[in-house]
C-alpha atoms as a PDB file:
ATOM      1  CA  UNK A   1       4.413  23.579   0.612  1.00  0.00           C
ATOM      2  CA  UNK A   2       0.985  23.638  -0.920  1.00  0.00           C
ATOM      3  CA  UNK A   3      -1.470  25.829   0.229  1.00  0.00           C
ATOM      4  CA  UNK A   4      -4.992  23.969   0.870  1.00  0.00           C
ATOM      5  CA  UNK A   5      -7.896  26.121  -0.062  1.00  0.00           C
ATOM      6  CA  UNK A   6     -11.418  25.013   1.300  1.00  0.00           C
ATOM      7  CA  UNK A   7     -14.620  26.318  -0.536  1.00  0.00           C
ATOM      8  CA  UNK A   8     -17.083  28.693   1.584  1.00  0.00           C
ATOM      9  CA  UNK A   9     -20.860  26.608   1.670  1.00  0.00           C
ATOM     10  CA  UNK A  10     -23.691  28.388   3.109  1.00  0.00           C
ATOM     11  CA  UNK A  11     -24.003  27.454   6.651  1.00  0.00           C
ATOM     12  CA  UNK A  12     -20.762  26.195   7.196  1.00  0.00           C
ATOM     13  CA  UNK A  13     -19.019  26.933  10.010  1.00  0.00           C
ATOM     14  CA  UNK A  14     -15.604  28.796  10.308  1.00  0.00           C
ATOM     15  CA  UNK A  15     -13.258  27.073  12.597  1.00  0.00           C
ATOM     16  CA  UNK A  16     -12.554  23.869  14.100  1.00  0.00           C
ATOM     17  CA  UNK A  17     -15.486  21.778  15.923  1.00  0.00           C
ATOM     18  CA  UNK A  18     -15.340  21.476  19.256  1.00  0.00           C
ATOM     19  CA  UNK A  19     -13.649  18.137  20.560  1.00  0.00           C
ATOM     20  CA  UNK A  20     -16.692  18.179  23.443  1.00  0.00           C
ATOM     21  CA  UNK A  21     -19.894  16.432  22.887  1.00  0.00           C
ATOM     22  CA  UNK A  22     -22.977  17.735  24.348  1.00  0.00           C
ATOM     23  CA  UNK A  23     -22.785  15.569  27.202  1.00  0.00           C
ATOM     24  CA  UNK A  24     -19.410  16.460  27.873  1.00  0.00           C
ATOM     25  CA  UNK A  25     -20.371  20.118  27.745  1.00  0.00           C
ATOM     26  CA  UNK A  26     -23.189  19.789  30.336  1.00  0.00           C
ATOM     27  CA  UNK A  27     -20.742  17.392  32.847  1.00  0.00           C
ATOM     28  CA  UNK A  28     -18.256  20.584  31.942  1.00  0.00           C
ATOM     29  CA  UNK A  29     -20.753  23.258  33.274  1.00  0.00           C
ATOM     30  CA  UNK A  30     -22.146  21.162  35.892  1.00  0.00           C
ATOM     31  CA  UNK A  31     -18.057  20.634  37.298  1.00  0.00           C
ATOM     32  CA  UNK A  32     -17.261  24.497  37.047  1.00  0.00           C
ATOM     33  CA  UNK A  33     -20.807  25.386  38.786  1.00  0.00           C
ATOM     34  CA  UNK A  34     -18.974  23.096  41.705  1.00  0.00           C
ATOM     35  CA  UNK A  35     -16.609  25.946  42.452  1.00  0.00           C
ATOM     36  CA  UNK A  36     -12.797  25.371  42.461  1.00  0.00           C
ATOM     37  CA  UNK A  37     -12.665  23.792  46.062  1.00  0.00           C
ATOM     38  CA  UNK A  38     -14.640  20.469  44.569  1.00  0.00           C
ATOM     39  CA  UNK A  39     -11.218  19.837  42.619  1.00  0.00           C
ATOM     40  CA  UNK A  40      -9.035  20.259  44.927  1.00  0.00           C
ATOM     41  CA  UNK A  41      -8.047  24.322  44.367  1.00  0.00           C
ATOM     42  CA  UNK A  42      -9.203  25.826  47.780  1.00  0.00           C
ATOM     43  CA  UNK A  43      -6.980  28.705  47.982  1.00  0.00           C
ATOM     44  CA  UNK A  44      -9.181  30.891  46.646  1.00  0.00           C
ATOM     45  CA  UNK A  45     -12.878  30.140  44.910  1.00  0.00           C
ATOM     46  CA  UNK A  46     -11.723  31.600  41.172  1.00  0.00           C
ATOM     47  CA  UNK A  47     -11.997  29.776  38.199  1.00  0.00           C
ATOM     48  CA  UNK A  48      -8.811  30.364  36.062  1.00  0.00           C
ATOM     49  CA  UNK A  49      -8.501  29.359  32.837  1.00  0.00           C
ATOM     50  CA  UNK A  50      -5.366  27.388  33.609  1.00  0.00           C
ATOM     51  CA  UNK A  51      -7.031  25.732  36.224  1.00  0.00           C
ATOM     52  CA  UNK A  52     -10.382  24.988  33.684  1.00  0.00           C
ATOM     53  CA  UNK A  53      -7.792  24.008  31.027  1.00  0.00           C
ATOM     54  CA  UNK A  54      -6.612  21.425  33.670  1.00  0.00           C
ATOM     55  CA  UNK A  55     -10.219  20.405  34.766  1.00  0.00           C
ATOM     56  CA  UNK A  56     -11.214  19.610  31.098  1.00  0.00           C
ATOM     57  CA  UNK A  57      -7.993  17.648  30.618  1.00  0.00           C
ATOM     58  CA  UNK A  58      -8.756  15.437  34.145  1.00  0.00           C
ATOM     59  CA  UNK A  59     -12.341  15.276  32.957  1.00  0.00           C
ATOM     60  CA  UNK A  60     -12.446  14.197  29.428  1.00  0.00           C
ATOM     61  CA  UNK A  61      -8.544  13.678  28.573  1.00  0.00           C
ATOM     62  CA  UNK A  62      -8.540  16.530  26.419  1.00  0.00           C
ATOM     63  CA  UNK A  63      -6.114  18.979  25.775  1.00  0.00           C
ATOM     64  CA  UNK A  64      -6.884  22.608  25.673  1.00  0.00           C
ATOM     65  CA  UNK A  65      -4.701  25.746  25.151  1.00  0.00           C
ATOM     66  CA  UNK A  66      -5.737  28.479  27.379  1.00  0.00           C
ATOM     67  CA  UNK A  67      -7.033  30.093  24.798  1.00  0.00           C
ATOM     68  CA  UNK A  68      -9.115  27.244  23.806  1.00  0.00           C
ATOM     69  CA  UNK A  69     -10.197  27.115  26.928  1.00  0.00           C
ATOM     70  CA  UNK A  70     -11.478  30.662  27.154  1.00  0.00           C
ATOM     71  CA  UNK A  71     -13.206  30.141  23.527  1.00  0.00           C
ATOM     72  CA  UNK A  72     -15.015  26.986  24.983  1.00  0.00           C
ATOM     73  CA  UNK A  73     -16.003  28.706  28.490  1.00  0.00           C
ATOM     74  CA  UNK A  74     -16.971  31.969  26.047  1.00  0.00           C
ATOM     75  CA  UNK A  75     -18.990  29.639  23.955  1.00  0.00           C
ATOM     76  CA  UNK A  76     -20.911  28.134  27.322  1.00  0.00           C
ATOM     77  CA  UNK A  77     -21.702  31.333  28.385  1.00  0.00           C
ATOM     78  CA  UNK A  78     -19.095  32.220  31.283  1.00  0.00           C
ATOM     79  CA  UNK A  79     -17.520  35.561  30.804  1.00  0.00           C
ATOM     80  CA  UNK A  80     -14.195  36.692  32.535  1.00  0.00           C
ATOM     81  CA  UNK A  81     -15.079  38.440  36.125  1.00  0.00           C
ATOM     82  CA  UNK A  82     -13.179  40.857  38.193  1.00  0.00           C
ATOM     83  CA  UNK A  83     -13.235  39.364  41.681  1.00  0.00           C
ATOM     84  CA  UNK A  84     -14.108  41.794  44.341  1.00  0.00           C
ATOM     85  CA  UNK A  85     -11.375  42.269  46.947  1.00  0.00           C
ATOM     86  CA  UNK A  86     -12.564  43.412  50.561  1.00  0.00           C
ATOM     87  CA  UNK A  87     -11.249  43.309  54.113  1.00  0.00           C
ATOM     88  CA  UNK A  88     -12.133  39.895  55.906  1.00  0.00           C
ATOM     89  CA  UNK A  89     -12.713  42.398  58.824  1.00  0.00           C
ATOM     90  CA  UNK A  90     -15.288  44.847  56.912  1.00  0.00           C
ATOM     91  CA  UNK A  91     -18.397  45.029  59.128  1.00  0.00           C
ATOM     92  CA  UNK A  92     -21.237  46.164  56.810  1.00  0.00           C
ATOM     93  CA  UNK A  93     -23.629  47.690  59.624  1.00  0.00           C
ATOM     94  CA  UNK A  94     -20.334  49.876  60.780  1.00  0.00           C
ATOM     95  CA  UNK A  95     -20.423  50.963  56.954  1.00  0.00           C
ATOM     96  CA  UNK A  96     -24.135  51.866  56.497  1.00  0.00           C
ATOM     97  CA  UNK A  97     -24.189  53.871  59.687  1.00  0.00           C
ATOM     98  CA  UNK A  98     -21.213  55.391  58.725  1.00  0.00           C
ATOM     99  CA  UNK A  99     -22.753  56.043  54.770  1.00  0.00           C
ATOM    100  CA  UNK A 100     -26.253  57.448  57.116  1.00  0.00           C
ATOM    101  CA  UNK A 101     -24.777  59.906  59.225  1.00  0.00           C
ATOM    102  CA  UNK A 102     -21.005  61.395  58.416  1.00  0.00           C
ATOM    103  CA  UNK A 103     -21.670  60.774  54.638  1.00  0.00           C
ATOM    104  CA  UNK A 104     -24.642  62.617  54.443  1.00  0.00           C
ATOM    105  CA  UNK A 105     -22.991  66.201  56.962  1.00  0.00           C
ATOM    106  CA  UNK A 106     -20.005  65.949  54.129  1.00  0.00           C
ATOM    107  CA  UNK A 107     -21.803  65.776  50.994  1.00  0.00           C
ATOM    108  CA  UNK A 108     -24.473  68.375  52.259  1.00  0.00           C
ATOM    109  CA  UNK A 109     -21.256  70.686  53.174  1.00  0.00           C
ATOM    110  CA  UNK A 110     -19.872  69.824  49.977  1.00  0.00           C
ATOM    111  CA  UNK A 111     -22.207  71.073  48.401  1.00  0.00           C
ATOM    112  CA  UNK A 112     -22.931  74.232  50.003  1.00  0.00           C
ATOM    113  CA  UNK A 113     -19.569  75.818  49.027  1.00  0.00           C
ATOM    114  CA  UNK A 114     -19.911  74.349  45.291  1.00  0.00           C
ATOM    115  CA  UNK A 115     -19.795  77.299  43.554  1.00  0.00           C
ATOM    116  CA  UNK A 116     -18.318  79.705  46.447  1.00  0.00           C
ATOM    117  CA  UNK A 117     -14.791  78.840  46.021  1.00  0.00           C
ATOM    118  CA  UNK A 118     -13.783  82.929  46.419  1.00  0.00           C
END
């Protein structure tokens, strides 16, 4: 085989182009902004990158790897998020007053003895 050697130009750019157009792009944003639940995922409201892999392909009929995908979605501006997990049954005003009044004896005990461990 023969190796194929391309010449650097200023202002070129490294890699393939992106097989979106601009108006593709913005219909792409504007579908993920949607939430998950708009096509047809409502288990959960996360955006996976298999699951915006197979959103571009429905949309557009193009074919993505996953880590295509991620370099497109990196590209738009969406960066990979940590969802936060809590109790369906957490009661926030239970918390606070909790935070207020036992928080506040056990931190001020806490650190009364700092120092007096003998």
């Amino acid at each position: 085989m023969r190796a194929v050697r391309r010449r650097w130009r200023p202002g070129a750019r490294a890699g393939r182009c992106c097989r979106l157009g601009g108006g593709q792009l913005a219909g792409l944003r504007a579908a993920l902004d949607g939430g998950p639940a708009a096509w047809g995922w409502g288990e959960d409201q996360r955006w996976t990158l298999a699951r915006a892999t197979t959103l571009i392909g429905r949309l557009f009929h193009v074919r993505y790897t996953l880590r295509g995908t991620s370099y497109l979605l990196h590209r738009l501006g969406y960066t990979p998020q940590v969802p936060v997990h809590r109790a369906a049954e957490r009661d926030e005003a239970k918390i606070a007053a909790w935070r207020a009044v036992t928080w506040g004896r056990v931190g001020c005990t806490a650190r009364s003895h700092i120092g007096h461990s003998r």
